[in-house]
N, C-alpha and C. Protein backbone atom coordinates (compact mmCIF):
# COMPACT_ATOMS: atom_id res chain seq x y z
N UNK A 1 7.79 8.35 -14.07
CA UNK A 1 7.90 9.76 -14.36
C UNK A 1 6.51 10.34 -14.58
N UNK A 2 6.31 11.58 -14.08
CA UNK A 2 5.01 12.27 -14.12
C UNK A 2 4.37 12.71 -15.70
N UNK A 3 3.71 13.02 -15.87
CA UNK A 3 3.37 13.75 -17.13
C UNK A 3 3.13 15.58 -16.85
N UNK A 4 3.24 15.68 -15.61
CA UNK A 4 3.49 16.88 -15.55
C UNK A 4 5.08 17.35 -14.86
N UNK A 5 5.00 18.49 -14.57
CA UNK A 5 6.22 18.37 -13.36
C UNK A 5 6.10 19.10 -12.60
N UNK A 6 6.25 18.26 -11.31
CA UNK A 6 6.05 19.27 -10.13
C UNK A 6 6.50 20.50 -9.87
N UNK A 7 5.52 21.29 -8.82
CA UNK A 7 5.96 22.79 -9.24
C UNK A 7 7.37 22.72 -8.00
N UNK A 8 8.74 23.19 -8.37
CA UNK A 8 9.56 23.66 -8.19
C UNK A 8 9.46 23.70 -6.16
N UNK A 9 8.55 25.05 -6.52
CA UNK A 9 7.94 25.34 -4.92
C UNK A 9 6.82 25.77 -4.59
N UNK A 10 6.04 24.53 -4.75
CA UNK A 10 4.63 24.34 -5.02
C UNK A 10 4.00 25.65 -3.52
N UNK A 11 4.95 25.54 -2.55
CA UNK A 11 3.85 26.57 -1.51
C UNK A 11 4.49 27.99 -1.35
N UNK A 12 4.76 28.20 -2.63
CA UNK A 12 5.03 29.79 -2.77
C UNK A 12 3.16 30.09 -3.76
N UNK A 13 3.02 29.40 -3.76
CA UNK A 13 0.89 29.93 -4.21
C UNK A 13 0.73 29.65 -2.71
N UNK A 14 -0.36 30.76 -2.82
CA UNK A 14 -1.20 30.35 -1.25
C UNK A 14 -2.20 29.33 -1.40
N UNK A 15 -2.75 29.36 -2.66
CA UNK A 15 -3.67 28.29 -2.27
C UNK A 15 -3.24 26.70 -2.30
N UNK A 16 -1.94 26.28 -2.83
CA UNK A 16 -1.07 25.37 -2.75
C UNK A 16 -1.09 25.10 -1.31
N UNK A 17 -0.55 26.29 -0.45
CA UNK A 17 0.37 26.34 0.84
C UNK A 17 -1.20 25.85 1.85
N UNK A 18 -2.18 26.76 1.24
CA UNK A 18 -3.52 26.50 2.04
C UNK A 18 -3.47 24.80 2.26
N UNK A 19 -3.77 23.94 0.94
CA UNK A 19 -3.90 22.76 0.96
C UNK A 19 -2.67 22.27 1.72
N UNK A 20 -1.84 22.16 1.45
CA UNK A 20 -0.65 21.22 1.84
C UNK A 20 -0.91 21.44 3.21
N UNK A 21 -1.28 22.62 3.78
CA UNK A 21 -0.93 23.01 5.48
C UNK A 21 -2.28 21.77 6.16
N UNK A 22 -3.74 22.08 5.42
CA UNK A 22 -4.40 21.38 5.87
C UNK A 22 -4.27 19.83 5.71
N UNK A 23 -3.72 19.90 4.87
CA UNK A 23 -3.04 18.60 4.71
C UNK A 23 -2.39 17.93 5.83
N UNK A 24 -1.25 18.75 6.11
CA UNK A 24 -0.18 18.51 7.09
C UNK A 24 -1.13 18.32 8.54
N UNK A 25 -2.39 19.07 8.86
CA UNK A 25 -2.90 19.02 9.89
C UNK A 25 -4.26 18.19 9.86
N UNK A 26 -4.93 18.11 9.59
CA UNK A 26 -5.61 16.96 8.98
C UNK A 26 -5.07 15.80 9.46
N UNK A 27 -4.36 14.95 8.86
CA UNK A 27 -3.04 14.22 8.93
C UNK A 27 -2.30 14.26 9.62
N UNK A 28 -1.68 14.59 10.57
CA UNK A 28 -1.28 15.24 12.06
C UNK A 28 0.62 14.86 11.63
N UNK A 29 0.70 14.94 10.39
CA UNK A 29 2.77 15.01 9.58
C UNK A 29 2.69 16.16 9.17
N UNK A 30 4.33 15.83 8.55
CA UNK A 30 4.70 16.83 7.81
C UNK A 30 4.72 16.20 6.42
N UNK A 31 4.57 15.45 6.35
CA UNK A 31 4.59 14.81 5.19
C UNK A 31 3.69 14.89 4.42
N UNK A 32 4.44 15.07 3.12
CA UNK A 32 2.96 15.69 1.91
C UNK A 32 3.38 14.89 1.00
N UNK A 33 2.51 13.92 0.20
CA UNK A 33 3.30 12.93 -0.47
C UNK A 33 3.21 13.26 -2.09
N UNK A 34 3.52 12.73 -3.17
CA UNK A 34 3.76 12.88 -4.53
C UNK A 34 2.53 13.04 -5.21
N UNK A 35 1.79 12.66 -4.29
CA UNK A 35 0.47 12.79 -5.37
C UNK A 35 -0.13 13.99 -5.19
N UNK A 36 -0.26 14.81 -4.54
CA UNK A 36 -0.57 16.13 -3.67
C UNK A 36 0.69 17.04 -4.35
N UNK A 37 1.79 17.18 -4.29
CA UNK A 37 3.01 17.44 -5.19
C UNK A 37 2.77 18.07 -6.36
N UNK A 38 2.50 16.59 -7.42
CA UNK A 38 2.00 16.61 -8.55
C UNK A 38 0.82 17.45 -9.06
N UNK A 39 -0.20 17.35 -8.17
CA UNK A 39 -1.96 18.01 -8.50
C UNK A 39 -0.97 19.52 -8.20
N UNK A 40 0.11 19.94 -7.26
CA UNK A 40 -0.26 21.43 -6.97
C UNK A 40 0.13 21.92 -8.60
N UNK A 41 0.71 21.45 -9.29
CA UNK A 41 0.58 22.12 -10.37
C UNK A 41 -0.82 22.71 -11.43
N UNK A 42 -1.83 22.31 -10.49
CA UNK A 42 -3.15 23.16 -10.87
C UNK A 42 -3.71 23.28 -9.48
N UNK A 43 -3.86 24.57 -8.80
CA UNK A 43 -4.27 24.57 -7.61
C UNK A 43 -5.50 24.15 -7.70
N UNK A 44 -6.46 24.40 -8.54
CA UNK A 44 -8.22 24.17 -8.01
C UNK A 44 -8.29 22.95 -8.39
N UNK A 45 -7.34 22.06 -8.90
CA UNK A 45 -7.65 20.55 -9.04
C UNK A 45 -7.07 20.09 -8.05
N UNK A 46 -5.91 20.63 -7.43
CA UNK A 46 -5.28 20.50 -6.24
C UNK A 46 -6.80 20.77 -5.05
N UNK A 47 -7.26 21.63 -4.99
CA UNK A 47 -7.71 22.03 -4.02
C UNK A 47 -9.77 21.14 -4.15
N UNK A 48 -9.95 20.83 -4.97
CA UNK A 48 -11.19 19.87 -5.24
C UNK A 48 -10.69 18.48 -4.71
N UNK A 49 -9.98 18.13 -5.27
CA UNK A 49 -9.25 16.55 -5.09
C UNK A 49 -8.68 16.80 -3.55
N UNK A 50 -8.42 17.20 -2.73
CA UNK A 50 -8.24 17.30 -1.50
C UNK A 50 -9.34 16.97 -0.50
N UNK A 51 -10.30 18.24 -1.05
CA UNK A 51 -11.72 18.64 -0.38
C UNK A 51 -12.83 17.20 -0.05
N UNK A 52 -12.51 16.22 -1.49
CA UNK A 52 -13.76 14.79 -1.08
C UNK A 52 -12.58 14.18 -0.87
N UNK A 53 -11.16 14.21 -0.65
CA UNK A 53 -10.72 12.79 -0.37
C UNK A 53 -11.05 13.44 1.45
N UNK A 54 -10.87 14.67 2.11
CA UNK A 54 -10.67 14.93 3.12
C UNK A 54 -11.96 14.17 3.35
N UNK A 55 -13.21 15.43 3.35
CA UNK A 55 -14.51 14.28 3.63
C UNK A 55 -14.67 12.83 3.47
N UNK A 56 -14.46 12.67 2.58
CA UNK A 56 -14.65 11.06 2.71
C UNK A 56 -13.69 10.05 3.33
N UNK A 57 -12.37 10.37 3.32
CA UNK A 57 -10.96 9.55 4.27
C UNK A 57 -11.07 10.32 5.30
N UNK A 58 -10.80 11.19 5.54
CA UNK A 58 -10.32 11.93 6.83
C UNK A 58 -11.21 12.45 7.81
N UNK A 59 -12.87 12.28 7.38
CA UNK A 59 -13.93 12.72 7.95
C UNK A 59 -14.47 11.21 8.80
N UNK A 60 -15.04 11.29 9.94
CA UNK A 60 -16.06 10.13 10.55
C UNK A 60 -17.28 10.16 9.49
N UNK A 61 -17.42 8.68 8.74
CA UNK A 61 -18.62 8.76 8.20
C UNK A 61 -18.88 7.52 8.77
N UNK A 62 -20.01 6.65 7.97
CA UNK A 62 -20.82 5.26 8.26
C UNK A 62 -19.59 4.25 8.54
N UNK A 63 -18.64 4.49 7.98
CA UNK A 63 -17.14 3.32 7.42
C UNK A 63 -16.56 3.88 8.18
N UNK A 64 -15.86 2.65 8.43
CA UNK A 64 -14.63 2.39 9.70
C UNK A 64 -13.40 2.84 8.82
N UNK A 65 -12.39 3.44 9.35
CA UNK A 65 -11.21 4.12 8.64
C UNK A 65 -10.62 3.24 7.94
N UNK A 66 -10.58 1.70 8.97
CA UNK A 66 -9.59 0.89 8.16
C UNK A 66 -10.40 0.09 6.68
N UNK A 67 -11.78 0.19 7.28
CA UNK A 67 -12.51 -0.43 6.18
C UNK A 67 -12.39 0.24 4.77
N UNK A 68 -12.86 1.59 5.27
CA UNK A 68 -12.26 2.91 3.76
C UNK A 68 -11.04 2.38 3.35
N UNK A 69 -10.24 2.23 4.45
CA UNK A 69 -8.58 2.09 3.31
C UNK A 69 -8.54 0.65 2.32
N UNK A 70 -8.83 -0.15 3.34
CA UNK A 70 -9.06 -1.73 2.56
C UNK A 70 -10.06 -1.75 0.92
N UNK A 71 -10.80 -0.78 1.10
CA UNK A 71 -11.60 -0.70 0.07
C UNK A 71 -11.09 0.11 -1.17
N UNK A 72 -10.31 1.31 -0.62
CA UNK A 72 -9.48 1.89 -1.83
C UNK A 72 -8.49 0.78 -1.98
N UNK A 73 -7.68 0.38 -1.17
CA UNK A 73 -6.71 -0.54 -1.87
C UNK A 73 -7.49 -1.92 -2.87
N UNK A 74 -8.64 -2.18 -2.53
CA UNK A 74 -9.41 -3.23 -3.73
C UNK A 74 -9.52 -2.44 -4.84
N UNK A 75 -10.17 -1.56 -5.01
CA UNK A 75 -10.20 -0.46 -6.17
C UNK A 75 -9.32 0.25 -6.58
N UNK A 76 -8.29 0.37 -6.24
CA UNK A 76 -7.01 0.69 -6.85
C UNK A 76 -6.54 -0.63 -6.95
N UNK A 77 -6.80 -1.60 -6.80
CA UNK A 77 -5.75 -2.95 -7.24
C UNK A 77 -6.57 -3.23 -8.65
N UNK A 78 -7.78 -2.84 -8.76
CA UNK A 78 -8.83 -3.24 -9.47
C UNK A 78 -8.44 -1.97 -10.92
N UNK A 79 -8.31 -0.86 -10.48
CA UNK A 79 -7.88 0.01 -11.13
C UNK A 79 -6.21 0.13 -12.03
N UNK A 80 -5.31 -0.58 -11.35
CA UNK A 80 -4.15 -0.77 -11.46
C UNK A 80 -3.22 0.22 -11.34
N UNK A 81 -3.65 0.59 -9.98
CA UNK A 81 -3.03 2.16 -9.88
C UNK A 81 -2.05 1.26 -8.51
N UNK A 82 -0.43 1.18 -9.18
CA UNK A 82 0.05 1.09 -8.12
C UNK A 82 0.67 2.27 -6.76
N UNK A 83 0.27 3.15 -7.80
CA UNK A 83 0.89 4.19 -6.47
C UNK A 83 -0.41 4.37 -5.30
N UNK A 84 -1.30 4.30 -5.32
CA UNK A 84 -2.71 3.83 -4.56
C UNK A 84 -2.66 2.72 -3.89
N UNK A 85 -2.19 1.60 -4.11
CA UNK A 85 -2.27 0.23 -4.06
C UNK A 85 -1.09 0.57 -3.09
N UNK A 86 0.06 0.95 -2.82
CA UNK A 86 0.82 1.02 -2.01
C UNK A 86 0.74 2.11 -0.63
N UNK A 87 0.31 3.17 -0.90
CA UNK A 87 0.28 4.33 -0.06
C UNK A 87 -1.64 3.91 0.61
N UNK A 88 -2.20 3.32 -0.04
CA UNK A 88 -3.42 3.16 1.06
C UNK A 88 -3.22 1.47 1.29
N UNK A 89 -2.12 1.03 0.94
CA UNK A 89 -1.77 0.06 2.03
C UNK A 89 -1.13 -0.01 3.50
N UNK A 90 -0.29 1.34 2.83
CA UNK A 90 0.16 1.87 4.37
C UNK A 90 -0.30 2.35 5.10
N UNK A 91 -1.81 3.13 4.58
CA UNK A 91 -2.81 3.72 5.38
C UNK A 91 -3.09 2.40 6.16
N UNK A 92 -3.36 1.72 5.68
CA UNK A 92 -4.48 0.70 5.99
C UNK A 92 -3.56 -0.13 7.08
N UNK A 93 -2.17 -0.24 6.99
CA UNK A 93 -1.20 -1.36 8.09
C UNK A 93 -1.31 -0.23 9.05
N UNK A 94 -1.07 0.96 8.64
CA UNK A 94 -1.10 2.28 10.17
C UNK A 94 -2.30 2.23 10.98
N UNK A 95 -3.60 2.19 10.30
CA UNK A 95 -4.89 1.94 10.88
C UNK A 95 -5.43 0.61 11.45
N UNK A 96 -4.26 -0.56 11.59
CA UNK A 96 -4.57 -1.81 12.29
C UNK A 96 -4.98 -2.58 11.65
N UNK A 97 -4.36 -2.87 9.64
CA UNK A 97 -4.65 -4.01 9.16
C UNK A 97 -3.37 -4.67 9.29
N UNK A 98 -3.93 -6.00 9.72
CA UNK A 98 -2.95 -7.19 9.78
C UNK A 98 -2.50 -7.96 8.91
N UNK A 99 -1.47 -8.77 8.49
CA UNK A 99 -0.99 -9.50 7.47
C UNK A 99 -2.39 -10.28 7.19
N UNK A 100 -2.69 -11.34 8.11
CA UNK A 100 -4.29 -12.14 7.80
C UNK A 100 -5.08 -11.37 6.99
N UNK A 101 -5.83 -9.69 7.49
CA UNK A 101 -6.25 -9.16 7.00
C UNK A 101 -6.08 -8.61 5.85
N UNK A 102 -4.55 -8.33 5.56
CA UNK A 102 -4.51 -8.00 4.07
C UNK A 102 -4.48 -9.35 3.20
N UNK A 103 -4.30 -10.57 3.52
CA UNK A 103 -4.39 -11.43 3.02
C UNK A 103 -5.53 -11.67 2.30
N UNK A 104 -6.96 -11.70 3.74
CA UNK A 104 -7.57 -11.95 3.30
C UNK A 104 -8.47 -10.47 2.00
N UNK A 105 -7.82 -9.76 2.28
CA UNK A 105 -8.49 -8.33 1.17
C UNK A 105 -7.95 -9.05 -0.24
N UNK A 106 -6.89 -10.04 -0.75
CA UNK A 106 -6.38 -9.94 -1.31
C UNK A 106 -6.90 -10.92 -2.29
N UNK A 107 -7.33 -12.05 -1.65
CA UNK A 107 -8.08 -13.21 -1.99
C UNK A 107 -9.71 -12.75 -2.31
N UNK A 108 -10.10 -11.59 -1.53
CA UNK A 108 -11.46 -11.84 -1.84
C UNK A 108 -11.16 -10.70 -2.96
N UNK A 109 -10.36 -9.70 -3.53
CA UNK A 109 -9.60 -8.73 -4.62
C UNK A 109 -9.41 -10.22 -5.98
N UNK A 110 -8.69 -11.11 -5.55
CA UNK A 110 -8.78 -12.13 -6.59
C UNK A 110 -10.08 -12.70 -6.74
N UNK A 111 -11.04 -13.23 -6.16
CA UNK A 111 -12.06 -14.00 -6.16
C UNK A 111 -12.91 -12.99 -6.72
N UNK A 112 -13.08 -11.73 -6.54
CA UNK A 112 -14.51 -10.75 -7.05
C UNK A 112 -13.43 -11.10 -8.74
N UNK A 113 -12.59 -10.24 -8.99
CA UNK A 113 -12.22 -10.45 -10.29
C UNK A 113 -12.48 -11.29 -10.95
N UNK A 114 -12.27 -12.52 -10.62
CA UNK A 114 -12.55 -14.09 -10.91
C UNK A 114 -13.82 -14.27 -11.71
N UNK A 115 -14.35 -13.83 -10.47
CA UNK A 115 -16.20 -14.06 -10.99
C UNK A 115 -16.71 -12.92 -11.55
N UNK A 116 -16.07 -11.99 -11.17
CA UNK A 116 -16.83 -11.06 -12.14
C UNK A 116 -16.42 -11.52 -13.71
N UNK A 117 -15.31 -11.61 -13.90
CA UNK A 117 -14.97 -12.03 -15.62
C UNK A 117 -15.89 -13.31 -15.75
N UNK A 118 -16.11 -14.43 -15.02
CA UNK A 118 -16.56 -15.63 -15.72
C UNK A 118 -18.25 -14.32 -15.74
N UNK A 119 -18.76 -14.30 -14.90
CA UNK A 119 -20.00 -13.69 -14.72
C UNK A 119 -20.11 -12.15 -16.75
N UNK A 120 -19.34 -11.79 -16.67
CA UNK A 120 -19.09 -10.93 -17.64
C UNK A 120 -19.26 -11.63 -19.28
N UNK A 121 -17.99 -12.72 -18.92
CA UNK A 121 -17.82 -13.65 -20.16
C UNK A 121 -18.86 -14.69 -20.41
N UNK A 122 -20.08 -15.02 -19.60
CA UNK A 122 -21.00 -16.01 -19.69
C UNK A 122 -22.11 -14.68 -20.02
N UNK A 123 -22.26 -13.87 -19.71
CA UNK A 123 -23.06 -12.66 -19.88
C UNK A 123 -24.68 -12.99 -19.18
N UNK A 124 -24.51 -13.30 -17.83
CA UNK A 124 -25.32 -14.03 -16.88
C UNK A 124 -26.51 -12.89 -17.04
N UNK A 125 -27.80 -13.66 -16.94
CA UNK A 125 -28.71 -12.60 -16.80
C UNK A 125 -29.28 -11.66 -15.17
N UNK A 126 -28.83 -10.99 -14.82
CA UNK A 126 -29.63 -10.69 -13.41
C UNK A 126 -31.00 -10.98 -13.09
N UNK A 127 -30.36 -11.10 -12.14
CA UNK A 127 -32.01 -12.21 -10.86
C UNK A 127 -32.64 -11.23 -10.58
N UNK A 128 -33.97 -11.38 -10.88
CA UNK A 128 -34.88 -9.68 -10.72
C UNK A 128 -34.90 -9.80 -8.82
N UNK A 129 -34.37 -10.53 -7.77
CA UNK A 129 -34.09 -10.45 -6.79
C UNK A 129 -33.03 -9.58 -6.19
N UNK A 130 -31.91 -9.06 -7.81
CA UNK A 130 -30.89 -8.58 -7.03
C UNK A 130 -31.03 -6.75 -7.56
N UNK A 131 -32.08 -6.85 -8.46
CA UNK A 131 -32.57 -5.71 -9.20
C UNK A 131 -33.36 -4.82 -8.27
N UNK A 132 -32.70 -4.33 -7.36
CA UNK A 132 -33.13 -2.94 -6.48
C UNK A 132 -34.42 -2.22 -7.33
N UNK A 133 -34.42 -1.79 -8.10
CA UNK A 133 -35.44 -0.84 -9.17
C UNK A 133 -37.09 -1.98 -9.72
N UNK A 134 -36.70 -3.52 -9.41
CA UNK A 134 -37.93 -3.99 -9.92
C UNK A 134 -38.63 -4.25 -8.97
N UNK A 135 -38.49 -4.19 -7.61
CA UNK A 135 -39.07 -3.96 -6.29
C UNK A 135 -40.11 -3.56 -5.39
C-alpha cells in the first residue's frame, strides 16, 4: 500500500497528462505504470523525476540500454526496492537480457555485497593506487 494515494484521475492536470503522454511516447505503450501513478500526486515531483530518468534511461548516452537496466536492477537489489528490482528486470529481459545474464548480474549483486561487508567489517585501508585524488 502507498503512503500516498493515487490521484483518482491523475490526467485531468495538464501537467500530469503532459508527463504521462510523454511517457506513453517515449516508451512507444500505453502503459503508465504505478510508480508514475503514485508521483502524479505532486506534479513537479512527477514532472523532475521523469525529466533525468528520461535522459538518462530513455536517452542514447555512453551505456548500452541493457547495461543501464542491469545496473539499476544491482542498485535497486542493493537498495531493496522491490518494485525496481522487478519492473527494471523486465526492462532489462525486453532489452535482450538472458537467464545466464541475469544470473550472472545476480552473483556478481551477491559477490560485490559479500566483499564489500567483509571489506567494511575489516575496515581495510585504501591503496593510494585506487585513490584517484592522490595522483
Amino acid at each position: 500500500m502507498t503512503t500516498v494515494r493515487q490521484p483518482p484521475d491523475p490526467e485531468s492536470d495538464p501537467r500530469v497528462k503532459a508527463v504521462f503522454d510523454d511517457i506513453r511516447a517515449t516508451r512507444r505503450t500505453d502503459f503508465v505504470n504505478n510508480l508514475w501513478r503514485t508521483l502524479a500526486f505532486d506534479p513537479p515531483l512527477l514532472e523532475s523525476t521523469w525529466s533525468e530518468v528520461k535522459a538518462l534511461m530513455a536517452t542514447p548516452t555512453q551505456l548500452d540500454p541493457l547495461v543501464k537496466e542491469m545496473l539499476y536492477v544491482a542498485v535497486s537489489i542493493a537498495n531493496g526496492c522491490g518494485y525496481c528490482v522487478h519492473s527494471h528486470t523486465a526492462a532489462a529481459k525486453a532489452k535482450g537480457m538472458t537467464d545466464a545474464q541475469h544470473a550472472e548480474l545476480l552473483a556478481i549483486v551477491s559477490l560485490a555485497g559479500r566483499t564489500n561487508h567483509l571489506a567494511t567489517g575489516l575496515q581495510v585501508p585504501l591503496d593510494p593506487a585506487f585513490d584517484a585524488g592522490a595522483r
